[in-house]
PDB file of N, CA and C in Angstrom:
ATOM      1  N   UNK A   1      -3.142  -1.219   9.187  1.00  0.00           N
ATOM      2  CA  UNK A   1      -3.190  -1.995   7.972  1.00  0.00           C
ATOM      3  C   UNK A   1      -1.986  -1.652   7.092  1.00  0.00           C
ATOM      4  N   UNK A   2      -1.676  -2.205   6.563  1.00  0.00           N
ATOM      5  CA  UNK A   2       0.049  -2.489   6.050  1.00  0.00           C
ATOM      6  C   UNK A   2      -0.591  -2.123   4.444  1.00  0.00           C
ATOM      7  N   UNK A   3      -1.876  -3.034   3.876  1.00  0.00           N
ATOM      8  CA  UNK A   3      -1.994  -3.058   2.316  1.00  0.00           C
ATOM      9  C   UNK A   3      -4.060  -3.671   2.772  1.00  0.00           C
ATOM     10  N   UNK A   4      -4.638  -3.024   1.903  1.00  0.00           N
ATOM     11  CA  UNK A   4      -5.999  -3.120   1.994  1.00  0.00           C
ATOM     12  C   UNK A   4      -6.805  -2.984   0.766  1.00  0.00           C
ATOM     13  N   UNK A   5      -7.583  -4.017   0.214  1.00  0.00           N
ATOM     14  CA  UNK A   5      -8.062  -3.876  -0.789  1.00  0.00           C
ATOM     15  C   UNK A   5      -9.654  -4.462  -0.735  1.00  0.00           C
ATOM     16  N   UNK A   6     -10.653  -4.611  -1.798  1.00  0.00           N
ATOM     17  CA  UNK A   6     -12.176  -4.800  -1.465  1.00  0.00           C
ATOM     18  C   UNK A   6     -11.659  -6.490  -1.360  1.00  0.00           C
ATOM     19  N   UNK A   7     -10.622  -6.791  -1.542  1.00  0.00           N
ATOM     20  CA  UNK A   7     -10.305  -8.818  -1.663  1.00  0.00           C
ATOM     21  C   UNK A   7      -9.570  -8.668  -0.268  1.00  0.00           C
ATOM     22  N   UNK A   8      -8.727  -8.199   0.191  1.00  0.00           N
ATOM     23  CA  UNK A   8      -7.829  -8.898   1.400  1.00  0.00           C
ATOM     24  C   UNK A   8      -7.377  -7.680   2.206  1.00  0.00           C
ATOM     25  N   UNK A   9      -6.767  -7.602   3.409  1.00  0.00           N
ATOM     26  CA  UNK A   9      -6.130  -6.996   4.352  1.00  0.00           C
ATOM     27  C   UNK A   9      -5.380  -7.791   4.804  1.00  0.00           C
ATOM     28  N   UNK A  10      -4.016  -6.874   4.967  1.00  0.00           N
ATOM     29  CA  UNK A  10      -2.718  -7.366   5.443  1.00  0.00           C
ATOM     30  C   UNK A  10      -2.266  -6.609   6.308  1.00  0.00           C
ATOM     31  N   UNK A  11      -2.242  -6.959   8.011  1.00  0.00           N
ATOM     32  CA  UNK A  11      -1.651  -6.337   8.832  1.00  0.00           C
ATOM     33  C   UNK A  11      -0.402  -6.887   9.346  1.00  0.00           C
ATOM     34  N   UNK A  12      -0.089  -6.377  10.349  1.00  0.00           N
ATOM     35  CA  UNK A  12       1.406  -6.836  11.020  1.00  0.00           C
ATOM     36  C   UNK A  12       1.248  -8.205  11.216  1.00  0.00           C
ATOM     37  N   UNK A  13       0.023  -9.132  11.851  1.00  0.00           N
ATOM     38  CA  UNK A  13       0.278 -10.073  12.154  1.00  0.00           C
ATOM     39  C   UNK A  13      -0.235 -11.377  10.907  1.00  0.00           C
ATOM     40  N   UNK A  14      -0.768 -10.891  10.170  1.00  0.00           N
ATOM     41  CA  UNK A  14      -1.160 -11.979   8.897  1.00  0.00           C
ATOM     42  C   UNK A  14      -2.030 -10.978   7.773  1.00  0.00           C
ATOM     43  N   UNK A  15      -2.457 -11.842   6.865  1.00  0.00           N
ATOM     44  CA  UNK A  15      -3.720 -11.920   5.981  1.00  0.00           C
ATOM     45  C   UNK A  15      -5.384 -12.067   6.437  1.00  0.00           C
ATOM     46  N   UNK A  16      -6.234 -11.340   6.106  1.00  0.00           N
ATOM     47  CA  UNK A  16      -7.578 -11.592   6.534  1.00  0.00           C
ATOM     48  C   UNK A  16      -8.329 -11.393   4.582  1.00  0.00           C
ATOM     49  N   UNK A  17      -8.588 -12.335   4.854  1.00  0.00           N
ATOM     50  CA  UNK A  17      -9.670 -12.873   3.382  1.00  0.00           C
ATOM     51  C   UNK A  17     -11.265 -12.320   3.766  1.00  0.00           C
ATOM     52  N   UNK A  18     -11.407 -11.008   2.671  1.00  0.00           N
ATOM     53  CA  UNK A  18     -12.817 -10.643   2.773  1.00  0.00           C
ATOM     54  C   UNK A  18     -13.420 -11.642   1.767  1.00  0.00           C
ATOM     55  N   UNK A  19     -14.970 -11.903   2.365  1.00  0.00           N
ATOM     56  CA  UNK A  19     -15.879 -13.051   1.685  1.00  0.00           C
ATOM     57  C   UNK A  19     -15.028 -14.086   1.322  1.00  0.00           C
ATOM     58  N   UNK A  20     -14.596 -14.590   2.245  1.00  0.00           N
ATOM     59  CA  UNK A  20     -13.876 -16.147   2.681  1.00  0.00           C
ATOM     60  C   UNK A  20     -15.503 -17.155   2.432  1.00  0.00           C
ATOM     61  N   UNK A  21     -15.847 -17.194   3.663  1.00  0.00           N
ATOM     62  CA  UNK A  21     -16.886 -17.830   3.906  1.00  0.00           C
ATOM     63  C   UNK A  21     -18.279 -17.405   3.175  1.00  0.00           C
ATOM     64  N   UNK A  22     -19.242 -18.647   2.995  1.00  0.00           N
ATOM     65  CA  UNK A  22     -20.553 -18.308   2.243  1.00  0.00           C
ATOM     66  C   UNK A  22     -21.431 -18.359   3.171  1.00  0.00           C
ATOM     67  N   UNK A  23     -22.666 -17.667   3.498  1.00  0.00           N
ATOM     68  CA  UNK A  23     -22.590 -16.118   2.430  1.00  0.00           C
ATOM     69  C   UNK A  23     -21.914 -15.145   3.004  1.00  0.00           C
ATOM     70  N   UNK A  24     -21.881 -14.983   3.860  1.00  0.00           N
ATOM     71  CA  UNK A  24     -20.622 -13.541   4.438  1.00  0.00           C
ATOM     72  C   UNK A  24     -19.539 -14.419   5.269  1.00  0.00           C
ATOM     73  N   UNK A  25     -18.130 -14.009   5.689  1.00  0.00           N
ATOM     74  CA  UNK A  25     -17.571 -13.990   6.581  1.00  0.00           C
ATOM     75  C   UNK A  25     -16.069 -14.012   6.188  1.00  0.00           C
ATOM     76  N   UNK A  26     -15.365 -13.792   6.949  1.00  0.00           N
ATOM     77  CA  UNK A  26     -13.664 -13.339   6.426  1.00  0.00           C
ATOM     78  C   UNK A  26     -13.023 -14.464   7.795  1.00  0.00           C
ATOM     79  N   UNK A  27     -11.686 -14.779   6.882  1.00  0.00           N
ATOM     80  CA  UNK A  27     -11.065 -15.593   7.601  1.00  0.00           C
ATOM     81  C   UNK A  27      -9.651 -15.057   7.385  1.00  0.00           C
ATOM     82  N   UNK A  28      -9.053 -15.199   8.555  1.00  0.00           N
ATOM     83  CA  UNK A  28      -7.676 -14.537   9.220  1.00  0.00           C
ATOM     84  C   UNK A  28      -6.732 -15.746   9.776  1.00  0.00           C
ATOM     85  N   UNK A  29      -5.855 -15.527   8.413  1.00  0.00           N
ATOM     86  CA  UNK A  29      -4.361 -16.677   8.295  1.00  0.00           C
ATOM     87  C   UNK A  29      -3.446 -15.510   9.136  1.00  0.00           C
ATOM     88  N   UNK A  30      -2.656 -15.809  10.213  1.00  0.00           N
ATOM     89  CA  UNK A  30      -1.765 -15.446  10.411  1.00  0.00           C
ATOM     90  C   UNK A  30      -0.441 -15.773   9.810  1.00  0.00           C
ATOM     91  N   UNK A  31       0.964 -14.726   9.732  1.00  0.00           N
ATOM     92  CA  UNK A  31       2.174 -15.144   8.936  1.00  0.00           C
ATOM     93  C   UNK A  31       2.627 -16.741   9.255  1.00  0.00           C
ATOM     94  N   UNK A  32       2.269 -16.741  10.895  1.00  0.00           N
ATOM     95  CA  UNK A  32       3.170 -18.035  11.340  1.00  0.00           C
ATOM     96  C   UNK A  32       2.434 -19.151  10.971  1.00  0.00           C
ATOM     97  N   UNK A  33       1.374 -18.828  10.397  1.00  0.00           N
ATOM     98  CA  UNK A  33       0.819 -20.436   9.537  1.00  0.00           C
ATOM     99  C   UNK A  33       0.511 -20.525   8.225  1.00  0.00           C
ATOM    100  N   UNK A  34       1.412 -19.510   7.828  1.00  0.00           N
ATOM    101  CA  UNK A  34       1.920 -20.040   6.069  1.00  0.00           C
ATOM    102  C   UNK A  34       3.027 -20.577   5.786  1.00  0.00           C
ATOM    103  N   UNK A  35       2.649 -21.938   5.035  1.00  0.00           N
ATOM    104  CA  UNK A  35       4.422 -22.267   4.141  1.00  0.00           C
ATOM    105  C   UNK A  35       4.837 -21.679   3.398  1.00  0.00           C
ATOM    106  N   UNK A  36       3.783 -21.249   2.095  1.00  0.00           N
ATOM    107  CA  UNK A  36       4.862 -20.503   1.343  1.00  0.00           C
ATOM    108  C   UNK A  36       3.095 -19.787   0.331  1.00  0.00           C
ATOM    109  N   UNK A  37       3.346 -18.479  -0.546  1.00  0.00           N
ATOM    110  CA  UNK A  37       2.778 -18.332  -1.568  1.00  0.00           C
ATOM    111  C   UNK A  37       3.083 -18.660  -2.984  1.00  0.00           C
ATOM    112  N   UNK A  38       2.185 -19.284  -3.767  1.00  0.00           N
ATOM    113  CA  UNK A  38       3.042 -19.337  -5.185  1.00  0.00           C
ATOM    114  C   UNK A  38       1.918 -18.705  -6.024  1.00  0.00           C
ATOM    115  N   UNK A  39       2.932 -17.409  -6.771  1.00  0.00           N
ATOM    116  CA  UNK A  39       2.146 -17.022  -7.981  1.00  0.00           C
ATOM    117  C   UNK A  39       2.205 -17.375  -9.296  1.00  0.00           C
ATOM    118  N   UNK A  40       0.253 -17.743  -9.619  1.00  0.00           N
ATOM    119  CA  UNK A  40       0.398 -18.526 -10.936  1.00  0.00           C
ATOM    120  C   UNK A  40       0.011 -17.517 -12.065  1.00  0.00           C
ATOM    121  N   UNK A  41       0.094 -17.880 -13.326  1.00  0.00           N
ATOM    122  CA  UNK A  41      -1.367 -17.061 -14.258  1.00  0.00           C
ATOM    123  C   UNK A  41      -2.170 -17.075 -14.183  1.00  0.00           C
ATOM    124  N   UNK A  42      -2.904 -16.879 -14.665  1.00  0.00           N
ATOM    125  CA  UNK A  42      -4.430 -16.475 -14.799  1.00  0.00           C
ATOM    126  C   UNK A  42      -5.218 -17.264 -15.820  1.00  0.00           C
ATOM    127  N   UNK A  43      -5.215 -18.778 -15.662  1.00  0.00           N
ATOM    128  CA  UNK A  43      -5.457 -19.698 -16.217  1.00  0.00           C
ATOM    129  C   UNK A  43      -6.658 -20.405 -16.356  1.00  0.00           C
ATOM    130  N   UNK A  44      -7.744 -21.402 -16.732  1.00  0.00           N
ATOM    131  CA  UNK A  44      -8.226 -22.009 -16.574  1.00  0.00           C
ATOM    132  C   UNK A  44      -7.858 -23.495 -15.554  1.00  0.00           C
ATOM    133  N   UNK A  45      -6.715 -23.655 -15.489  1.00  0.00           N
ATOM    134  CA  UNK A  45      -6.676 -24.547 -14.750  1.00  0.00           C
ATOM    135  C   UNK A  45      -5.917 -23.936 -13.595  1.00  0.00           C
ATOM    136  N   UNK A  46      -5.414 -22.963 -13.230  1.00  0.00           N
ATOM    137  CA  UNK A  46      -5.441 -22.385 -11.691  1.00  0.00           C
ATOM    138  C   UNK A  46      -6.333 -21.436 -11.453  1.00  0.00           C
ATOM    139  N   UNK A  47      -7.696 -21.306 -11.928  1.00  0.00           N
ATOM    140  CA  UNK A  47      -8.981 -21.389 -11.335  1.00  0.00           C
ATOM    141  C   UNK A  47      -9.873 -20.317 -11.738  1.00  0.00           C
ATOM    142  N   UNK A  48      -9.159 -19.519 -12.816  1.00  0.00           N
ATOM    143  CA  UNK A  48      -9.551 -17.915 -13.332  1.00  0.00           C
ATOM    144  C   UNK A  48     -11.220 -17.910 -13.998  1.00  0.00           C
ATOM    145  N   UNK A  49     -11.712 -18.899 -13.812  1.00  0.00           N
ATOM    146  CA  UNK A  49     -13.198 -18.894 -13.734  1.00  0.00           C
ATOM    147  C   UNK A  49     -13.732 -19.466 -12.431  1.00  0.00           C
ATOM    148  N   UNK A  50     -13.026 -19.716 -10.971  1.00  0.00           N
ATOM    149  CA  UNK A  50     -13.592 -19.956  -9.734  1.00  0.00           C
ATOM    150  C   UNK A  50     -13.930 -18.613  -9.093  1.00  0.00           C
ATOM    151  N   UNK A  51     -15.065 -18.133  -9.308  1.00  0.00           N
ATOM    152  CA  UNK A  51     -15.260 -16.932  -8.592  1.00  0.00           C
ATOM    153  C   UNK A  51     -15.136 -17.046  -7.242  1.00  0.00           C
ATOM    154  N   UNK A  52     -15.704 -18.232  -6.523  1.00  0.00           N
ATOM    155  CA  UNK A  52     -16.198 -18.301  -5.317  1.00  0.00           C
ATOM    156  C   UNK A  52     -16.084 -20.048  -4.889  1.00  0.00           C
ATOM    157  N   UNK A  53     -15.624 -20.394  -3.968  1.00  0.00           N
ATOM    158  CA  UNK A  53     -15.657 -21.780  -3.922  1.00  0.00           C
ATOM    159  C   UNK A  53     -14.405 -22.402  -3.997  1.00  0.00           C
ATOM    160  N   UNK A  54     -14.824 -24.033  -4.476  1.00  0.00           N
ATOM    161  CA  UNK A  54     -13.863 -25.393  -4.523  1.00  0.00           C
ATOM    162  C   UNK A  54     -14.175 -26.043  -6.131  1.00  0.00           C
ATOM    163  N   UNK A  55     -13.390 -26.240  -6.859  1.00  0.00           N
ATOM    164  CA  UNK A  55     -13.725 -27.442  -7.477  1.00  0.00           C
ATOM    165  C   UNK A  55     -13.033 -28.506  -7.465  1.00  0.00           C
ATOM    166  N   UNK A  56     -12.046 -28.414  -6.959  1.00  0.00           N
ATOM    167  CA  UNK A  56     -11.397 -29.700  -7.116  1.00  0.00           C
ATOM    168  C   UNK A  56     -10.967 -30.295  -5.557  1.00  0.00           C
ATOM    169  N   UNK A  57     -11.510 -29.400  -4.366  1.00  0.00           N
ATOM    170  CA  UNK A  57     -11.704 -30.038  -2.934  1.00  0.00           C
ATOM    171  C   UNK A  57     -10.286 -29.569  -2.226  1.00  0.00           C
ATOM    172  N   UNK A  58      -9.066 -28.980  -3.257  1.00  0.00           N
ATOM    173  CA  UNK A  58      -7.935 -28.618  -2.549  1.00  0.00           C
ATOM    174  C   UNK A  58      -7.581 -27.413  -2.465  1.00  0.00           C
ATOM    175  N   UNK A  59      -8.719 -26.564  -3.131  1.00  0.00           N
ATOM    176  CA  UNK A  59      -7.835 -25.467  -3.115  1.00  0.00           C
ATOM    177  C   UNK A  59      -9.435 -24.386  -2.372  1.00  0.00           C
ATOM    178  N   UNK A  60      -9.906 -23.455  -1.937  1.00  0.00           N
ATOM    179  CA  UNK A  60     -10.872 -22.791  -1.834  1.00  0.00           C
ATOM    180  C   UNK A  60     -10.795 -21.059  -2.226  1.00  0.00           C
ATOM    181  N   UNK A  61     -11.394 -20.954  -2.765  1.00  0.00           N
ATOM    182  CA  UNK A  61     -11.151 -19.685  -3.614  1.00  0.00           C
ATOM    183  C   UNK A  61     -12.225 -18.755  -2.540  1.00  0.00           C
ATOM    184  N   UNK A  62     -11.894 -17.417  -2.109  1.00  0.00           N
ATOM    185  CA  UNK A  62     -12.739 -16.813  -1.731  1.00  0.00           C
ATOM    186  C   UNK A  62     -13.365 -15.723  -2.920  1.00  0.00           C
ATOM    187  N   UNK A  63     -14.837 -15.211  -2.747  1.00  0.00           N
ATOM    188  CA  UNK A  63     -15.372 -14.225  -3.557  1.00  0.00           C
ATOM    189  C   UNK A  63     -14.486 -13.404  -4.405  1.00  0.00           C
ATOM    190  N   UNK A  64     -14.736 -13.846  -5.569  1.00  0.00           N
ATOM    191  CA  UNK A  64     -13.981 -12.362  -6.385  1.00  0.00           C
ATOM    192  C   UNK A  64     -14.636 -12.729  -7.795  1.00  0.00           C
ATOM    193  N   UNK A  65     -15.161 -11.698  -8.083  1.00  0.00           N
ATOM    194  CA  UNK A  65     -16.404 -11.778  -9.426  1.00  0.00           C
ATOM    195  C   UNK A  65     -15.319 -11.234 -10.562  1.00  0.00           C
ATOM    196  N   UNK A  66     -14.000 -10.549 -10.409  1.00  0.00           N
ATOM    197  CA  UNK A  66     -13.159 -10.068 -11.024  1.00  0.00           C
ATOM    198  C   UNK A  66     -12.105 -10.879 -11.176  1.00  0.00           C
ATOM    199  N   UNK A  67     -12.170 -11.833 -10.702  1.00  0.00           N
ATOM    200  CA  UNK A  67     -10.941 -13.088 -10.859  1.00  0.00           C
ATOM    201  C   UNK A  67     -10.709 -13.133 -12.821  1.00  0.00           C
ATOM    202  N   UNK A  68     -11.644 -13.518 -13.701  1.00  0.00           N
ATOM    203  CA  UNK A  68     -10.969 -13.209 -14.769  1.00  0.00           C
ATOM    204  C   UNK A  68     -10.482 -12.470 -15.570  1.00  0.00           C
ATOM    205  N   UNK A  69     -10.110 -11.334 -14.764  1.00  0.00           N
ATOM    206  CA  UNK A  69      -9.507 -10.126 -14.900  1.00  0.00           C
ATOM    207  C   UNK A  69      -7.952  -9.785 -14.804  1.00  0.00           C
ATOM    208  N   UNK A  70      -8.146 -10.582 -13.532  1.00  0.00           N
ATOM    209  CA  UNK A  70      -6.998 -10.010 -12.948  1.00  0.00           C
ATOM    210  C   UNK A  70      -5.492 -10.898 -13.169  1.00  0.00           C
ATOM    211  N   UNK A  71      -4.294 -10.154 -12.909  1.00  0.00           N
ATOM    212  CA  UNK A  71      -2.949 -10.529 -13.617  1.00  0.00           C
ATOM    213  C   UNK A  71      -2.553 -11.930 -13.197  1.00  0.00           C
ATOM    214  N   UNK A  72      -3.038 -12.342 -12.312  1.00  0.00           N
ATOM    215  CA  UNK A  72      -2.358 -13.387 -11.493  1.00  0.00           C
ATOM    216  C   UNK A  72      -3.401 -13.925 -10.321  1.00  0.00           C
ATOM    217  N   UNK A  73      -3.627 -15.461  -9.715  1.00  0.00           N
ATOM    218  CA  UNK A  73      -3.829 -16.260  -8.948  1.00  0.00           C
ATOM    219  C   UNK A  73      -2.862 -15.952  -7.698  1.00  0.00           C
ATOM    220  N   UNK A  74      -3.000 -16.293  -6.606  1.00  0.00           N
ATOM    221  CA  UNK A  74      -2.493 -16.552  -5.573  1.00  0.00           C
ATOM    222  C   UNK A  74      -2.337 -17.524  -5.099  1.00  0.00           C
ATOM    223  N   UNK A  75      -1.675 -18.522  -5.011  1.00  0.00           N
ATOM    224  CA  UNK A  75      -2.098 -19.832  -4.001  1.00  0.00           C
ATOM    225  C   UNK A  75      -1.232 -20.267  -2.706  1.00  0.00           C
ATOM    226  N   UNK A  76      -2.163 -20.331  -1.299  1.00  0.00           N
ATOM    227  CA  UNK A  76      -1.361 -20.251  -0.253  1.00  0.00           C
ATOM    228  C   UNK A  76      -1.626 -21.432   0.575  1.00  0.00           C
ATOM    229  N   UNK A  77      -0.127 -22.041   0.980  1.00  0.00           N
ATOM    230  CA  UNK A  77      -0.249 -23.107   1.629  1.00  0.00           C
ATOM    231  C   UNK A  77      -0.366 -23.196   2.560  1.00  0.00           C
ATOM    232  N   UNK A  78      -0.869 -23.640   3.985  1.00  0.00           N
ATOM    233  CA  UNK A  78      -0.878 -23.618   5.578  1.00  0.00           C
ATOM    234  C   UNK A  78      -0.197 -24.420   5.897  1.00  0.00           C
ATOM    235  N   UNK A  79      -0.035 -24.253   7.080  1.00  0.00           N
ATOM    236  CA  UNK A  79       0.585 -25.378   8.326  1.00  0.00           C
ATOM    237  C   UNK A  79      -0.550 -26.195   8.982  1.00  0.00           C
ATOM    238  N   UNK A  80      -1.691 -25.664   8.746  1.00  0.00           N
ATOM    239  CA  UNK A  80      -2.500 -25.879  10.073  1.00  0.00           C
ATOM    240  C   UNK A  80      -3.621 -26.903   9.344  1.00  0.00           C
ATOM    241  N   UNK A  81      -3.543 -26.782   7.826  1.00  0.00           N
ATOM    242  CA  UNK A  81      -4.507 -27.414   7.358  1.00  0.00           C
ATOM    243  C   UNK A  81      -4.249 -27.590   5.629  1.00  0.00           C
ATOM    244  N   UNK A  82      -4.839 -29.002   5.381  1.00  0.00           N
ATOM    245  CA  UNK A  82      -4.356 -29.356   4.096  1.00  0.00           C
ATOM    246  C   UNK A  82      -4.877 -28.360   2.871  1.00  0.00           C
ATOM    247  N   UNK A  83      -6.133 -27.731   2.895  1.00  0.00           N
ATOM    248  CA  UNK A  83      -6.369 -27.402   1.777  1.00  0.00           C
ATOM    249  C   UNK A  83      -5.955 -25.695   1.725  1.00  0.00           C
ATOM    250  N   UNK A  84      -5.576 -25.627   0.829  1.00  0.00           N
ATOM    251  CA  UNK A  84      -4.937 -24.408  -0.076  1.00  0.00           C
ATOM    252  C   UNK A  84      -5.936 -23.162  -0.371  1.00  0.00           C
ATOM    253  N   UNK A  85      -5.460 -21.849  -0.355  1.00  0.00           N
ATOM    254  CA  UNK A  85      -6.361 -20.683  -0.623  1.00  0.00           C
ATOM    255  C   UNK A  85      -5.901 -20.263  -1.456  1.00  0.00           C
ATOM    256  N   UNK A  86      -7.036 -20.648  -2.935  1.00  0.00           N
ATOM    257  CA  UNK A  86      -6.442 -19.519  -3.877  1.00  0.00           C
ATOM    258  C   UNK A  86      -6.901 -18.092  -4.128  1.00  0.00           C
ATOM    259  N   UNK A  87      -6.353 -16.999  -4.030  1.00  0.00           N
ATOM    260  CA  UNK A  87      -7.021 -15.388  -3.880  1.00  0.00           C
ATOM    261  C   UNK A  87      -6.169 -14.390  -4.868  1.00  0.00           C
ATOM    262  N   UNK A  88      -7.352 -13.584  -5.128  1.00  0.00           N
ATOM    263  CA  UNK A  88      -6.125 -12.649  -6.070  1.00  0.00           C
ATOM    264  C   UNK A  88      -6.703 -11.145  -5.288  1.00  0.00           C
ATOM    265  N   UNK A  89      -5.406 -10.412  -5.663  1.00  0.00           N
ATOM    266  CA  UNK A  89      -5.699  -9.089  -4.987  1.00  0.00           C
ATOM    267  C   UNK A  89      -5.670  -8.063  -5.995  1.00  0.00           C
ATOM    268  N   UNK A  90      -6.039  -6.676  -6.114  1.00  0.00           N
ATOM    269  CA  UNK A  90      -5.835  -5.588  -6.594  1.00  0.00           C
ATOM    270  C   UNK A  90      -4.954  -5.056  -7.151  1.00  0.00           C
ATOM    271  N   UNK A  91      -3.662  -4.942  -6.517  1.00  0.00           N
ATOM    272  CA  UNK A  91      -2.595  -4.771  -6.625  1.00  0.00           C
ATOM    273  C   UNK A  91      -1.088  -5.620  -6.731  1.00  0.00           C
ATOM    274  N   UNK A  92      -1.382  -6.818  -7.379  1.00  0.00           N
ATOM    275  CA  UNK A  92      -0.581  -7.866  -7.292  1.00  0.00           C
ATOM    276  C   UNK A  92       1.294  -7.421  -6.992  1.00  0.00           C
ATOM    277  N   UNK A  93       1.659  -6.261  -7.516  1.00  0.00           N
ATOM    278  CA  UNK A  93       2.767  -6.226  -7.494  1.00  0.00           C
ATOM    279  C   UNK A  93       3.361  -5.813  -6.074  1.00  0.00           C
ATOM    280  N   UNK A  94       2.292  -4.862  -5.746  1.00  0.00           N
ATOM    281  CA  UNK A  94       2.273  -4.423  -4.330  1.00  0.00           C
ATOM    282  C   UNK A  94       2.180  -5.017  -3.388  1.00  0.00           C
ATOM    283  N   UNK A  95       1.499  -6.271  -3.387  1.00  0.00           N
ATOM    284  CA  UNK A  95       1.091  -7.258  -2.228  1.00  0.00           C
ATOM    285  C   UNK A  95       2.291  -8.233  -2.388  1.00  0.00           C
ATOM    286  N   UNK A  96       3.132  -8.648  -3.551  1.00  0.00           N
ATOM    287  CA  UNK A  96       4.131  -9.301  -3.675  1.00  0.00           C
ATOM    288  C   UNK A  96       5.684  -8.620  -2.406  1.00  0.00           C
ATOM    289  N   UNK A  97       5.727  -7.595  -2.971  1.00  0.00           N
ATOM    290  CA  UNK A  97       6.905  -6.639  -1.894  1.00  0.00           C
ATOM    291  C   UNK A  97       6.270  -6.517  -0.763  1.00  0.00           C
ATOM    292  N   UNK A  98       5.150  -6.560  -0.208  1.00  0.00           N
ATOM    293  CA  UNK A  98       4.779  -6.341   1.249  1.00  0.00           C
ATOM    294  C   UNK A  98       5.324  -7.863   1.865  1.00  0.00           C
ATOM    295  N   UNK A  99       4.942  -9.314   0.838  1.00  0.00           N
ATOM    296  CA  UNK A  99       5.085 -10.094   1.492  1.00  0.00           C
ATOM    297  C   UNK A  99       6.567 -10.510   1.536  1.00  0.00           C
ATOM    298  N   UNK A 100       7.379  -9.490   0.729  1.00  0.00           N
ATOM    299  CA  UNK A 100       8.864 -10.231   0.707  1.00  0.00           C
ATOM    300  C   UNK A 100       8.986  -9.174   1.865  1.00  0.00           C
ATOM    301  N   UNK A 101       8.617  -8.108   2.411  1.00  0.00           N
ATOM    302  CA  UNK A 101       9.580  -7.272   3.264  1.00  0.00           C
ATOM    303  C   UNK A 101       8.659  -8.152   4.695  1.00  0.00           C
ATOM    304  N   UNK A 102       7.714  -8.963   4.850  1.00  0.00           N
ATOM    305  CA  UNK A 102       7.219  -9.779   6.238  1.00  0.00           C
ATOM    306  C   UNK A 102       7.900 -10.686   6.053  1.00  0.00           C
ATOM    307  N   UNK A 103       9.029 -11.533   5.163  1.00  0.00           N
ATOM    308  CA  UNK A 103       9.540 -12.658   5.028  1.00  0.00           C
ATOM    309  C   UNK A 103       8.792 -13.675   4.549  1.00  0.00           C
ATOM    310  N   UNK A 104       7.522 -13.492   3.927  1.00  0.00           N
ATOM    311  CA  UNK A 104       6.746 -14.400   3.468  1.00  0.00           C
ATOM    312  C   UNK A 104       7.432 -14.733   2.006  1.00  0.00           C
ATOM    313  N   UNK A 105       8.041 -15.924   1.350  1.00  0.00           N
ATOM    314  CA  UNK A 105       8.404 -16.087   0.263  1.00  0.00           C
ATOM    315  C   UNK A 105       7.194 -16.488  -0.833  1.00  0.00           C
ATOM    316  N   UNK A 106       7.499 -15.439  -2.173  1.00  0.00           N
ATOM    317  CA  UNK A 106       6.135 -15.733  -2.919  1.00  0.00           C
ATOM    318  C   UNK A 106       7.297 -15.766  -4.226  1.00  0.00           C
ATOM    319  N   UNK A 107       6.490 -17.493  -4.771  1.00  0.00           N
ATOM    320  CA  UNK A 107       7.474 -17.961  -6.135  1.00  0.00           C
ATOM    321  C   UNK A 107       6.975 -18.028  -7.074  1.00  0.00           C
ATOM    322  N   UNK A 108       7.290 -17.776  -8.015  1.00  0.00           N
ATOM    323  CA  UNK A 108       6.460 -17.598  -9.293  1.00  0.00           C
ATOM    324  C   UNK A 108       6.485 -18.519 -10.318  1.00  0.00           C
ATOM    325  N   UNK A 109       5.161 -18.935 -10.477  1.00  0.00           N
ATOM    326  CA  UNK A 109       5.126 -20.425 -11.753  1.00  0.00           C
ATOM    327  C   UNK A 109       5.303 -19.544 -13.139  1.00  0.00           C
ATOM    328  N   UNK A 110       5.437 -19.815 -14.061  1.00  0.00           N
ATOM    329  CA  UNK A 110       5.322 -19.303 -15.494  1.00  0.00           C
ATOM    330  C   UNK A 110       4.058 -20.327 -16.065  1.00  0.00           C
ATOM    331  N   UNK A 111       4.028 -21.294 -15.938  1.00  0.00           N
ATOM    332  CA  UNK A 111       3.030 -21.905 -16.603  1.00  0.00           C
ATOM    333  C   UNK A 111       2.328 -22.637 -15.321  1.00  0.00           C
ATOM    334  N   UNK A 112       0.737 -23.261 -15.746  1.00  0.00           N
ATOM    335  CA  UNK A 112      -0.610 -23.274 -15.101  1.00  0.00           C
ATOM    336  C   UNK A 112      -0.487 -24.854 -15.282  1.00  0.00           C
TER     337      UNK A 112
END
């Protein structure tokens, strides 16, 4: 494991989302099927009251009861499929440099 937190694990070959799925289950994006990450604020309208879920059908938020806490949103695009994962992690600054040293590019919005 490269970076591990009670929200996500990041090994050599991708991302695995703890409590992805309802009621239990984790889902595992590999690197080669992301376009890109973009980090937002911590907004009402990029999702900082979606604990768990969809509301608007494009984006799916996995479990995190601490989402309005935390510094920053995640939102990640696939190759493989239209809708978007938004996730936040523990250590936002840390998970940012892990994904620039895998070549994953993560861009940063200023506003929501």
């Amino acid at each position: 494991m490269i970076y591990s937190d009670s929200l996500i694990e990041v090994s050599e070959s991708g991302i695995r989302f703890r409590n992805y799925y309802f009621p239990i289950g984790s889902k595992s994006v590999p690197f080669t099927d992301m376009i890109r990450i973009e980090n937002k604020p911590t907004t009402l309208l990029n999702g900082k009251w979606r604990l768990w879920g969809t509301g608007d059908f494009m984006t799916w938020f996995p479990k995190d009861w601490k989402r309005p806490q935390r510094s920053c949103i995640f939102s990640l695009r696939l190759a493989s499929q239209k809708i978007r994962i938004g996730f936040t992690v523990e250590n936002a600054e840390h998970f940012i440099d892990i994904m620039n040293s895998k070549g994953v590019k993560v861009s940063n919005h200023e506003k929501g």
